[in-house]
C-alpha atoms as a PDB file:
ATOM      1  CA  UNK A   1       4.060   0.368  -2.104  1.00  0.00           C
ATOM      2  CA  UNK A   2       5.463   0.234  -5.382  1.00  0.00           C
ATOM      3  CA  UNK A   3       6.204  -3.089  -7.451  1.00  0.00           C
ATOM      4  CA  UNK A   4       7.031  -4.063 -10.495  1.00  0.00           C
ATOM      5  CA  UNK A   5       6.607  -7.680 -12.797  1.00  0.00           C
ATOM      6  CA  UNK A   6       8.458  -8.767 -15.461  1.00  0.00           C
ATOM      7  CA  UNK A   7       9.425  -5.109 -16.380  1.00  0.00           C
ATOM      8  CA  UNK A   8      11.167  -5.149 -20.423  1.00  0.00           C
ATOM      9  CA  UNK A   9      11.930  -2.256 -22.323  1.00  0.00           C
ATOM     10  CA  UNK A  10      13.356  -2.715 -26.228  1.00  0.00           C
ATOM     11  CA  UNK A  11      14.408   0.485 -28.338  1.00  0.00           C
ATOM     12  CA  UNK A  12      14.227  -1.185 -31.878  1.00  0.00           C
ATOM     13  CA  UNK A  13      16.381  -4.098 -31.758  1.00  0.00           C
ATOM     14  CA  UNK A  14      17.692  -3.612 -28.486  1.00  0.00           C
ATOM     15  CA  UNK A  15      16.486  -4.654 -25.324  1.00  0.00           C
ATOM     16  CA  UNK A  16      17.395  -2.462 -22.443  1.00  0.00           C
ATOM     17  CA  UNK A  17      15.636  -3.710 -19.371  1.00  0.00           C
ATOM     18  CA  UNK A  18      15.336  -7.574 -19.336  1.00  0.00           C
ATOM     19  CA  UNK A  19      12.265  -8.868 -17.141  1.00  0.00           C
ATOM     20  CA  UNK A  20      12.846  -6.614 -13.773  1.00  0.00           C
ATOM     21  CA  UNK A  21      10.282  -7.487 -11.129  1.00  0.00           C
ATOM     22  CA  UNK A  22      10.338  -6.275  -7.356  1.00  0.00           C
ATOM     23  CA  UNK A  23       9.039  -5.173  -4.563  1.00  0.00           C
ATOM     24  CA  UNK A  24      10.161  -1.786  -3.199  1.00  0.00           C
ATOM     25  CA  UNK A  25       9.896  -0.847   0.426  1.00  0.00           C
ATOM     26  CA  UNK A  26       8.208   2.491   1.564  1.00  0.00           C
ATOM     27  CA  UNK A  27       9.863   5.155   4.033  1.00  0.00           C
ATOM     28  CA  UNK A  28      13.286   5.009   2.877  1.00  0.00           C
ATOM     29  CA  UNK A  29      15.869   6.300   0.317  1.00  0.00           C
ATOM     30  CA  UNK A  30      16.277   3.644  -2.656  1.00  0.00           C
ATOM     31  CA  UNK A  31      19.089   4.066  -4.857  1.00  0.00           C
ATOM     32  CA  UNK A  32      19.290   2.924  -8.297  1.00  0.00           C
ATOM     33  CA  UNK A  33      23.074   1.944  -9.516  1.00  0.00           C
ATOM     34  CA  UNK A  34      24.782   0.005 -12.010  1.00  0.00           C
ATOM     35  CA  UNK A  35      27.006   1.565 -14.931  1.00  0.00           C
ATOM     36  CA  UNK A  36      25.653   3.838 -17.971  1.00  0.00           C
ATOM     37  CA  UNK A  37      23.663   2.054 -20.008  1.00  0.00           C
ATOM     38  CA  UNK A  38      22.158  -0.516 -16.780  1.00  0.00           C
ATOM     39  CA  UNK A  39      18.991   0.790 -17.250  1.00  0.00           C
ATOM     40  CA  UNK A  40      18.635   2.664 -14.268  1.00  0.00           C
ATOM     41  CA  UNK A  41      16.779   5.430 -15.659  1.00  0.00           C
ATOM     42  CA  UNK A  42      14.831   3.505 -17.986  1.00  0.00           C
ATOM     43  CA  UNK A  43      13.117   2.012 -15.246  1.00  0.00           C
ATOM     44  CA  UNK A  44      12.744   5.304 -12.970  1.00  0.00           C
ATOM     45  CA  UNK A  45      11.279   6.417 -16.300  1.00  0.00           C
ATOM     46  CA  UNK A  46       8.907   3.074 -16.387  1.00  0.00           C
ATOM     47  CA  UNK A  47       7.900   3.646 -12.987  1.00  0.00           C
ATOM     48  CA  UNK A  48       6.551   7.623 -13.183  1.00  0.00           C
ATOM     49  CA  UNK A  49       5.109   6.224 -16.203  1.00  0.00           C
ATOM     50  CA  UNK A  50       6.885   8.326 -18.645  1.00  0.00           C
ATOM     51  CA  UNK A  51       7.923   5.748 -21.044  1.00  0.00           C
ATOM     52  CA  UNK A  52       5.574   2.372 -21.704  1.00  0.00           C
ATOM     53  CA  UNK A  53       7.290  -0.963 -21.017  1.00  0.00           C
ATOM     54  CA  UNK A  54       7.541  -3.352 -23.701  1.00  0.00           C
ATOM     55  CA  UNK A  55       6.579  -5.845 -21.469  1.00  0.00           C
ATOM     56  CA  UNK A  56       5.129  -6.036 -17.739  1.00  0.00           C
ATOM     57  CA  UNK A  57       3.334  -3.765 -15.213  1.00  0.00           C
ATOM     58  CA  UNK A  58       3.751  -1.489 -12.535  1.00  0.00           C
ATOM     59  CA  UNK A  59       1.563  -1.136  -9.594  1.00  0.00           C
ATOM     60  CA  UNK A  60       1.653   1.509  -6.934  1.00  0.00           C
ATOM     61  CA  UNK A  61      -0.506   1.584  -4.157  1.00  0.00           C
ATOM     62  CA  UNK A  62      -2.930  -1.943  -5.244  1.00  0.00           C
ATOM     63  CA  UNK A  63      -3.428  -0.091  -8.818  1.00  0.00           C
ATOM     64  CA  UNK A  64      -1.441  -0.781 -12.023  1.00  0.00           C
ATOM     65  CA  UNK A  65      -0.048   2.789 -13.282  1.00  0.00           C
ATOM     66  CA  UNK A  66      -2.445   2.283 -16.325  1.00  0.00           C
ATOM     67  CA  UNK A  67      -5.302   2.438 -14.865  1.00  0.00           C
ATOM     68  CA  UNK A  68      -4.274   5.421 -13.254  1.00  0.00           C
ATOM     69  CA  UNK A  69      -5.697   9.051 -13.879  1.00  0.00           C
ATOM     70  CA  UNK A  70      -3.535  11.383 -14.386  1.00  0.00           C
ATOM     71  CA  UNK A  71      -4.128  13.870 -11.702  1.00  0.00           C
ATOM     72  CA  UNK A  72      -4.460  11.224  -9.163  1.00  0.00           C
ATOM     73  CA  UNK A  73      -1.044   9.662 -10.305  1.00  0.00           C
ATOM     74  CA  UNK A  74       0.624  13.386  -9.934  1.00  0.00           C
ATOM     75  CA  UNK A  75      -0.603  14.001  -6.341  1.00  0.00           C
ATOM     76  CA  UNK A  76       0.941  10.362  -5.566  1.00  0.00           C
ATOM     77  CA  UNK A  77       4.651  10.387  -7.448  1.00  0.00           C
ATOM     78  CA  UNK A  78       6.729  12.888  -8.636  1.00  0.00           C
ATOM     79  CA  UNK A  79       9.622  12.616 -10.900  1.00  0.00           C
ATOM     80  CA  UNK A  80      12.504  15.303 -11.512  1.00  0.00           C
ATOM     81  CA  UNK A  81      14.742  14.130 -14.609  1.00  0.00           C
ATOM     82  CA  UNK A  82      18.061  14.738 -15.578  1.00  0.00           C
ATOM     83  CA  UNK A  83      18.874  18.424 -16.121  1.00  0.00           C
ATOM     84  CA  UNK A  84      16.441  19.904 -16.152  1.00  0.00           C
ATOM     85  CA  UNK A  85      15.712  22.920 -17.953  1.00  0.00           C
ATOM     86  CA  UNK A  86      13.144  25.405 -18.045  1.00  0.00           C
ATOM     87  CA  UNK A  87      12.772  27.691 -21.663  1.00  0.00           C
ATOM     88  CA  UNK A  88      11.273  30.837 -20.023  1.00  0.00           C
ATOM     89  CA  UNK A  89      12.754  33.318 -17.704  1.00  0.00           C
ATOM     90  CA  UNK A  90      10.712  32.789 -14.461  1.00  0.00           C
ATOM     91  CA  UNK A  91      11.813  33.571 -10.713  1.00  0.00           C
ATOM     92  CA  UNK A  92      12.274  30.370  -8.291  1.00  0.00           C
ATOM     93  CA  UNK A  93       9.509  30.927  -6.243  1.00  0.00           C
ATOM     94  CA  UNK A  94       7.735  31.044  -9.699  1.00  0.00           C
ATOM     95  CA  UNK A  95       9.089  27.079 -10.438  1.00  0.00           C
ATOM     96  CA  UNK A  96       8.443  26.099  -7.279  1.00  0.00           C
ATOM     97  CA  UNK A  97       5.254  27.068  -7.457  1.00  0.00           C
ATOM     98  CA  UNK A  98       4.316  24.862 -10.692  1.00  0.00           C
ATOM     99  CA  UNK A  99       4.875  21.797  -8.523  1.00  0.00           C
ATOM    100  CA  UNK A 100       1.332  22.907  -7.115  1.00  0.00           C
ATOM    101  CA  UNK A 101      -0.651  22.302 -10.044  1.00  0.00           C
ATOM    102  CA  UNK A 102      -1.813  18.990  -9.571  1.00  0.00           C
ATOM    103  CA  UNK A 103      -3.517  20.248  -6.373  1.00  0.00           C
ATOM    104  CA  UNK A 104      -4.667  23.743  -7.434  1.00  0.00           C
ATOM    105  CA  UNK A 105      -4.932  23.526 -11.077  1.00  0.00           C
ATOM    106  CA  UNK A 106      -3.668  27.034 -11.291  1.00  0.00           C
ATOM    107  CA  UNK A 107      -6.043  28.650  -8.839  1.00  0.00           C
ATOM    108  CA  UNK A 108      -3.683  29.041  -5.787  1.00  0.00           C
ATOM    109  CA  UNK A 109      -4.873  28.582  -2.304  1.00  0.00           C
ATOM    110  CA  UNK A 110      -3.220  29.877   0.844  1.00  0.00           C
ATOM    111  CA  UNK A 111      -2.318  25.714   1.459  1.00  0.00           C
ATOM    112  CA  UNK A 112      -0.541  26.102  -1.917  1.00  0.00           C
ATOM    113  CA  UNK A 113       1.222  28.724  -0.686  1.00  0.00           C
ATOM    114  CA  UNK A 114       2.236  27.157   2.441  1.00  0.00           C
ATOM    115  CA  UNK A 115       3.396  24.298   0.793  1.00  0.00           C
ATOM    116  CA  UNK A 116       5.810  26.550  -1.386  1.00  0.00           C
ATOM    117  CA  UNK A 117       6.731  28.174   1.356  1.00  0.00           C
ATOM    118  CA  UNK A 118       7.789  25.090   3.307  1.00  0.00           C
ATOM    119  CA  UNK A 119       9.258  23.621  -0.148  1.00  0.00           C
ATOM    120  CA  UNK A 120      11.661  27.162  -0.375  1.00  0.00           C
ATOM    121  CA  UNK A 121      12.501  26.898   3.854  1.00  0.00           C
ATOM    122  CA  UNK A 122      13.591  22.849   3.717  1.00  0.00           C
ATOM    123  CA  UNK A 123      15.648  22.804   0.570  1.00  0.00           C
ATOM    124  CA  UNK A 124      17.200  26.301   2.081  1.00  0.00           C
ATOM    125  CA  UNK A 125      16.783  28.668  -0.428  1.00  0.00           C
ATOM    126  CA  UNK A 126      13.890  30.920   0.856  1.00  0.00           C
ATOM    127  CA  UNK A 127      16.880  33.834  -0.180  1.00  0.00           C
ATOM    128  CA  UNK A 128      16.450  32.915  -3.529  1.00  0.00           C
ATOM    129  CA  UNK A 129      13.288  33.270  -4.163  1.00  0.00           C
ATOM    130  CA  UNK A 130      13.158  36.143  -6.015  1.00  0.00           C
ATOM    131  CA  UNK A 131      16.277  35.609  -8.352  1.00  0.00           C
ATOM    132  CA  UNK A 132      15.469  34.421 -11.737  1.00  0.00           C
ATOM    133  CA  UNK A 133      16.067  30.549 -12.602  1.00  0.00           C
ATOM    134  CA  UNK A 134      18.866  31.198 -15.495  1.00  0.00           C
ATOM    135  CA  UNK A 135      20.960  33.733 -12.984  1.00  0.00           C
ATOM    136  CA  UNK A 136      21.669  30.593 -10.714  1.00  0.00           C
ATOM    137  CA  UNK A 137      24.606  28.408 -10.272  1.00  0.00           C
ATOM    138  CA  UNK A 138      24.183  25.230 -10.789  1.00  0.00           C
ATOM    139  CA  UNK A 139      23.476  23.896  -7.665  1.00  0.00           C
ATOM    140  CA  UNK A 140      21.076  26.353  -6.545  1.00  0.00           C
ATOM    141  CA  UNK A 141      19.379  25.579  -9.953  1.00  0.00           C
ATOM    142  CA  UNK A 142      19.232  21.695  -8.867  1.00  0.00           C
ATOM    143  CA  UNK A 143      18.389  23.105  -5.774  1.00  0.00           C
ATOM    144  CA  UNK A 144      15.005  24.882  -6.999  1.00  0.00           C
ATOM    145  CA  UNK A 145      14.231  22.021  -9.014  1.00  0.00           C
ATOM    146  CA  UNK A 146      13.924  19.469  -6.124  1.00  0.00           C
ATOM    147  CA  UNK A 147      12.070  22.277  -4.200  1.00  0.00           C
ATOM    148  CA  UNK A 148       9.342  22.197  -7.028  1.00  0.00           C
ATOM    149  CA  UNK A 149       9.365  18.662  -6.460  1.00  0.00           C
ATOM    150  CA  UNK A 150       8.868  18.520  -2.469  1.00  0.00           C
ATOM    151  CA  UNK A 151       6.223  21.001  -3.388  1.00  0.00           C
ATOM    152  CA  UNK A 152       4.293  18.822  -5.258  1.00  0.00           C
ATOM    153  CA  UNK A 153       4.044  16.896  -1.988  1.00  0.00           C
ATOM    154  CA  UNK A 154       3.761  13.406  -2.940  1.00  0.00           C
ATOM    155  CA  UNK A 155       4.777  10.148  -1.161  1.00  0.00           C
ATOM    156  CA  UNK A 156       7.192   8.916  -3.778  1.00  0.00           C
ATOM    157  CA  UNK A 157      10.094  11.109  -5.018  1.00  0.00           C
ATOM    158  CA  UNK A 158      11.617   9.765  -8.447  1.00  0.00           C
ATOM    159  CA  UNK A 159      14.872  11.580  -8.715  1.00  0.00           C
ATOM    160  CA  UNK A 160      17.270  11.160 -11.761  1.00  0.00           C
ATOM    161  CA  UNK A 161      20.951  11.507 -11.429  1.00  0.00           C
ATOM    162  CA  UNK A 162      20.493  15.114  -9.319  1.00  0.00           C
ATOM    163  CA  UNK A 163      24.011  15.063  -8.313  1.00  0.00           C
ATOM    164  CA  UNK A 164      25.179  15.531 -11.608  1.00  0.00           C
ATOM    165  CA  UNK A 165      27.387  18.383 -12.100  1.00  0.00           C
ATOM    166  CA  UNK A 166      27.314  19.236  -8.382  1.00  0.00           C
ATOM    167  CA  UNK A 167      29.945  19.981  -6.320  1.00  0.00           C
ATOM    168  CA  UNK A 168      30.939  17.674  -2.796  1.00  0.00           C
ATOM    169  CA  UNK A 169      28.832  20.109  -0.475  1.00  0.00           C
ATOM    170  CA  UNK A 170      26.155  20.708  -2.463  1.00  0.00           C
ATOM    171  CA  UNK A 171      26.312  16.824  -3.235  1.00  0.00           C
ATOM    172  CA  UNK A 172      25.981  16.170   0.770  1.00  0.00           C
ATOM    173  CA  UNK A 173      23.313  18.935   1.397  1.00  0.00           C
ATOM    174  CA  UNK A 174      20.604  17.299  -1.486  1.00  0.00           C
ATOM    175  CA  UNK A 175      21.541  13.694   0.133  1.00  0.00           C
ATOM    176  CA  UNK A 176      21.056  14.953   3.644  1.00  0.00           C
ATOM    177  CA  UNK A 177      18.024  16.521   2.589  1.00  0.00           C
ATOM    178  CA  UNK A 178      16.231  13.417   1.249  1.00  0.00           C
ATOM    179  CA  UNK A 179      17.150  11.830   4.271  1.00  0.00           C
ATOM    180  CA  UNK A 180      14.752  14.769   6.338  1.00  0.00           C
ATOM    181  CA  UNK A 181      12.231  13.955   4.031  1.00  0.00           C
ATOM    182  CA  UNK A 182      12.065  10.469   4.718  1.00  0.00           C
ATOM    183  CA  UNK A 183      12.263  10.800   7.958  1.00  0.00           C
ATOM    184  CA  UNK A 184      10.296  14.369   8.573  1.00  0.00           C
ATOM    185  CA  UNK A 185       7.921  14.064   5.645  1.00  0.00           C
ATOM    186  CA  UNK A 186       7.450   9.971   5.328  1.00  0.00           C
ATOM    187  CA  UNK A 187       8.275  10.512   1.817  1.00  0.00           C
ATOM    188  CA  UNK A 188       9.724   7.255  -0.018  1.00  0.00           C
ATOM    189  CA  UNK A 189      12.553   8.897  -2.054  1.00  0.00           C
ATOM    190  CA  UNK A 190      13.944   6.725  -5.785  1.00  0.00           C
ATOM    191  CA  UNK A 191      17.382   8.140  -6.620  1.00  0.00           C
ATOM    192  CA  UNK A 192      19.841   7.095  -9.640  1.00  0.00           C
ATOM    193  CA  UNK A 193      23.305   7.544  -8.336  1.00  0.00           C
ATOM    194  CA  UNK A 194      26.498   7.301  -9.804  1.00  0.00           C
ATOM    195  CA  UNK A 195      28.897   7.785  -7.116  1.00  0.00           C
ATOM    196  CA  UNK A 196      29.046   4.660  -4.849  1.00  0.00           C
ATOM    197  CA  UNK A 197      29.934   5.908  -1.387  1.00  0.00           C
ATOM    198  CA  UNK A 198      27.170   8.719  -1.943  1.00  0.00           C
ATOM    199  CA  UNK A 199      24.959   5.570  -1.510  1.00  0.00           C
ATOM    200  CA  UNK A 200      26.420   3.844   1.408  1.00  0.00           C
ATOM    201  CA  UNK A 201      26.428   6.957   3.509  1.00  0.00           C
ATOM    202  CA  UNK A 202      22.719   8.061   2.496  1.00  0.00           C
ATOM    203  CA  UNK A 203      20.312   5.244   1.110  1.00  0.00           C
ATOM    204  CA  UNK A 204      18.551   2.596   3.061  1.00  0.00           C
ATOM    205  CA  UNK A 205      18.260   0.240   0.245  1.00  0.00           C
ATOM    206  CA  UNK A 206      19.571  -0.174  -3.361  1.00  0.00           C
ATOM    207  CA  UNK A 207      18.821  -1.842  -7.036  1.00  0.00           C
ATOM    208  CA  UNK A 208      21.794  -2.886  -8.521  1.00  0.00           C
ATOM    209  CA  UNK A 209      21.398  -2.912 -11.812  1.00  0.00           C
ATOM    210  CA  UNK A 210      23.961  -4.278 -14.669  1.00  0.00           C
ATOM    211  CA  UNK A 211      22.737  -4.862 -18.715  1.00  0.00           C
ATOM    212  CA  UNK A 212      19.231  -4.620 -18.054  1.00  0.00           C
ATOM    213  CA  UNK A 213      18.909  -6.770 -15.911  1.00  0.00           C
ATOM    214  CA  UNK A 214      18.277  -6.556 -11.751  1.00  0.00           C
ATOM    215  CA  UNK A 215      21.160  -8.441 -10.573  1.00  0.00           C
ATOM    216  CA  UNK A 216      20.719  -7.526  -6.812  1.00  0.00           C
ATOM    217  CA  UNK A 217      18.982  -6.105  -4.460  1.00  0.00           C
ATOM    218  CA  UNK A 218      18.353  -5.177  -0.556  1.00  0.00           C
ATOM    219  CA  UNK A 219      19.427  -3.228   2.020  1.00  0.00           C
ATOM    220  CA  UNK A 220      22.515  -1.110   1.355  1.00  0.00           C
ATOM    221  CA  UNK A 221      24.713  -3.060   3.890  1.00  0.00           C
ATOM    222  CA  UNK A 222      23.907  -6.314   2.077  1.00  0.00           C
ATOM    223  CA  UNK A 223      25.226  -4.720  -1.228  1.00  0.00           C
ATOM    224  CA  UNK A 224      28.109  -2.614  -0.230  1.00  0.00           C
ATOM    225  CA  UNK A 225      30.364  -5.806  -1.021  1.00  0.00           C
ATOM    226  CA  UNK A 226      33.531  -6.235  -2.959  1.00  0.00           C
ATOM    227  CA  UNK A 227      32.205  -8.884  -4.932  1.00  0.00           C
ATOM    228  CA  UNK A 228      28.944  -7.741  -5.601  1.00  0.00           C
ATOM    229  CA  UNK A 229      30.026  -3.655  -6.468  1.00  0.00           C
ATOM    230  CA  UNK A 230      33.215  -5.562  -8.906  1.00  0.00           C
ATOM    231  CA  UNK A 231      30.532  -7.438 -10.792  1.00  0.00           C
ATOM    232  CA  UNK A 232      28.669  -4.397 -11.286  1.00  0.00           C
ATOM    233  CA  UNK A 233      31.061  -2.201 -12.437  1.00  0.00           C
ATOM    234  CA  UNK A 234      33.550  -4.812 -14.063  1.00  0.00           C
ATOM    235  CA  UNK A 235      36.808  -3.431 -11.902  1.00  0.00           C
ATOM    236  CA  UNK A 236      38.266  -3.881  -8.984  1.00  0.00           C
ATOM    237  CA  UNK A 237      36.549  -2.689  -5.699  1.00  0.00           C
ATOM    238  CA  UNK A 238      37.303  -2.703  -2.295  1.00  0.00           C
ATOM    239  CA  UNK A 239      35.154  -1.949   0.654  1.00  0.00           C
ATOM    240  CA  UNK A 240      36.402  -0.134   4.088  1.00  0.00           C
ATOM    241  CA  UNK A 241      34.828   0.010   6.833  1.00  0.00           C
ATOM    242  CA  UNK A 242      35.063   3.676   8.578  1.00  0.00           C
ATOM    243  CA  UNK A 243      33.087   5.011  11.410  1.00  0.00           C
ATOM    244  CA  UNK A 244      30.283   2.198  10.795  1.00  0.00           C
ATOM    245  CA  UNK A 245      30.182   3.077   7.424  1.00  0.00           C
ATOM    246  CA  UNK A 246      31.461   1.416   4.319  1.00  0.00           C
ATOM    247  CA  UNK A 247      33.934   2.831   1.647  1.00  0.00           C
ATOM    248  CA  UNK A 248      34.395   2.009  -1.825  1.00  0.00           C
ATOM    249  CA  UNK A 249      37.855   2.024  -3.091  1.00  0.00           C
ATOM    250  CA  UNK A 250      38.213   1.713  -7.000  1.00  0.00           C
ATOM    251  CA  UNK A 251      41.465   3.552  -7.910  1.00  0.00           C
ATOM    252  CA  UNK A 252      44.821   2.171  -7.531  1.00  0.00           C
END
């Protein structure tokens, strides 16, 4: 389980996150939203301990993320930023393969191997694996990314914004994906998400997020509400329900 109290961030004068505290649930998808600038990422960031807090604590698993080592913390979470990059030429099954270092230290074992294997065969791009990283689209790029990550094999999944820049399928393939590792792996996925009805379809529970602060929270039922998603996002929104599910409508 992860938690957090009284969670502040400040960047000089300016204070980003404002005293977030909560208790996540385990085994599900939880999406982060809120407009640019909420402080979504900041406190994805905060959690993986990236970044320090300014004020307040973390704890995952009975154990504040200081007191963590380092290893220990990397075969427990794993966290995939925005866009990211990588500055040499290497093949996929290469990347993927780096997500095994906090279990082999670079002496690879036939369960490393495995592991990479599996990582390559669930994300579905075993095909791949011998093309280099810069001769992908982007979405097979994103794609190899979040394979490196499953690789890793840890319970918690930090992802940041990974449908950026992605088309609908591809969009609907990485969502339906977490959702196989959640309920195939156990994994407990965190995902920053922009687009609304991405969230109702896929996550189980959701931060809502608006000037720092954590203005609501629960499961994503609860939240998908016109009054709750307009005070977010400061327009007009309107929920519809269609085949059990709920749509957000904010264009007129």
């Amino acid at each position: 389980m992860i938690s957090t109290e009284n969670i502040s961030k400040k960047y000089r004068s300016e204070l980003v996150l404002k005293g977030v505290s909560t208790i996540l649930p385990t085994g599900k998808i939880i999406a982060f939203i809120g407009s640019n600038g909420a402080g979504k990422s900041t406190l994805l960031n905060i959690i993986s301990r990236l970044i320090p807090p300014s004020e307040g604590s973390v704890v995952i698993d009975g154990k504040k993320t200081s007191l963590w080592n380092t290893g220990d913390l990397a075969k427990t979470l794993t966290i995939l930023g925005q866009s990211p990059q990588s500055e040499t030429r290497i093949t996929v099954k290469d990347l993927v393969s780096f997500g095994r270092f906090p279990h082999s230290n670079g002496e690879t074992t036939p369960d490393d191997e495995r592991a990479v294997a599996e990582a390559l065969n669930i994300t579905g791009i075993e095909t791949l694996k011998d093309r280099y990283i810069d001769e992908l689209s982007g979405g097979q790029r994103q794609m190899a990314y979040i394979a490196m990550s499953v690789a890793q094999d840890t319970k918690y999944i930090l992802l940041d914004e990974p449908l950026n820049n992605l088309d609908m399928g591809r969009s609907v393939k990485i969502m339906k994906l977490m959702q196989k590792l959640v309920k195939e792996k156990s994994k407990t996925i965190f995902v920053v998400v922009h687009d609304i009805n991405f969230v109702s379809f896929y996550a189980d529970y959701v931060l809502a997020l608006k000037d720092g602060i954590l203005k609501y929270q629960g499961e994503t039922e609860s939240i998908m509400r016109p009054e709750i998603l307009s005070d977010i996002y400061d327009i007009d929104i309107t929920v519809e329900n269609y085949r059990g599910k709920k749509i957000c409508i904010y264009y007129k």
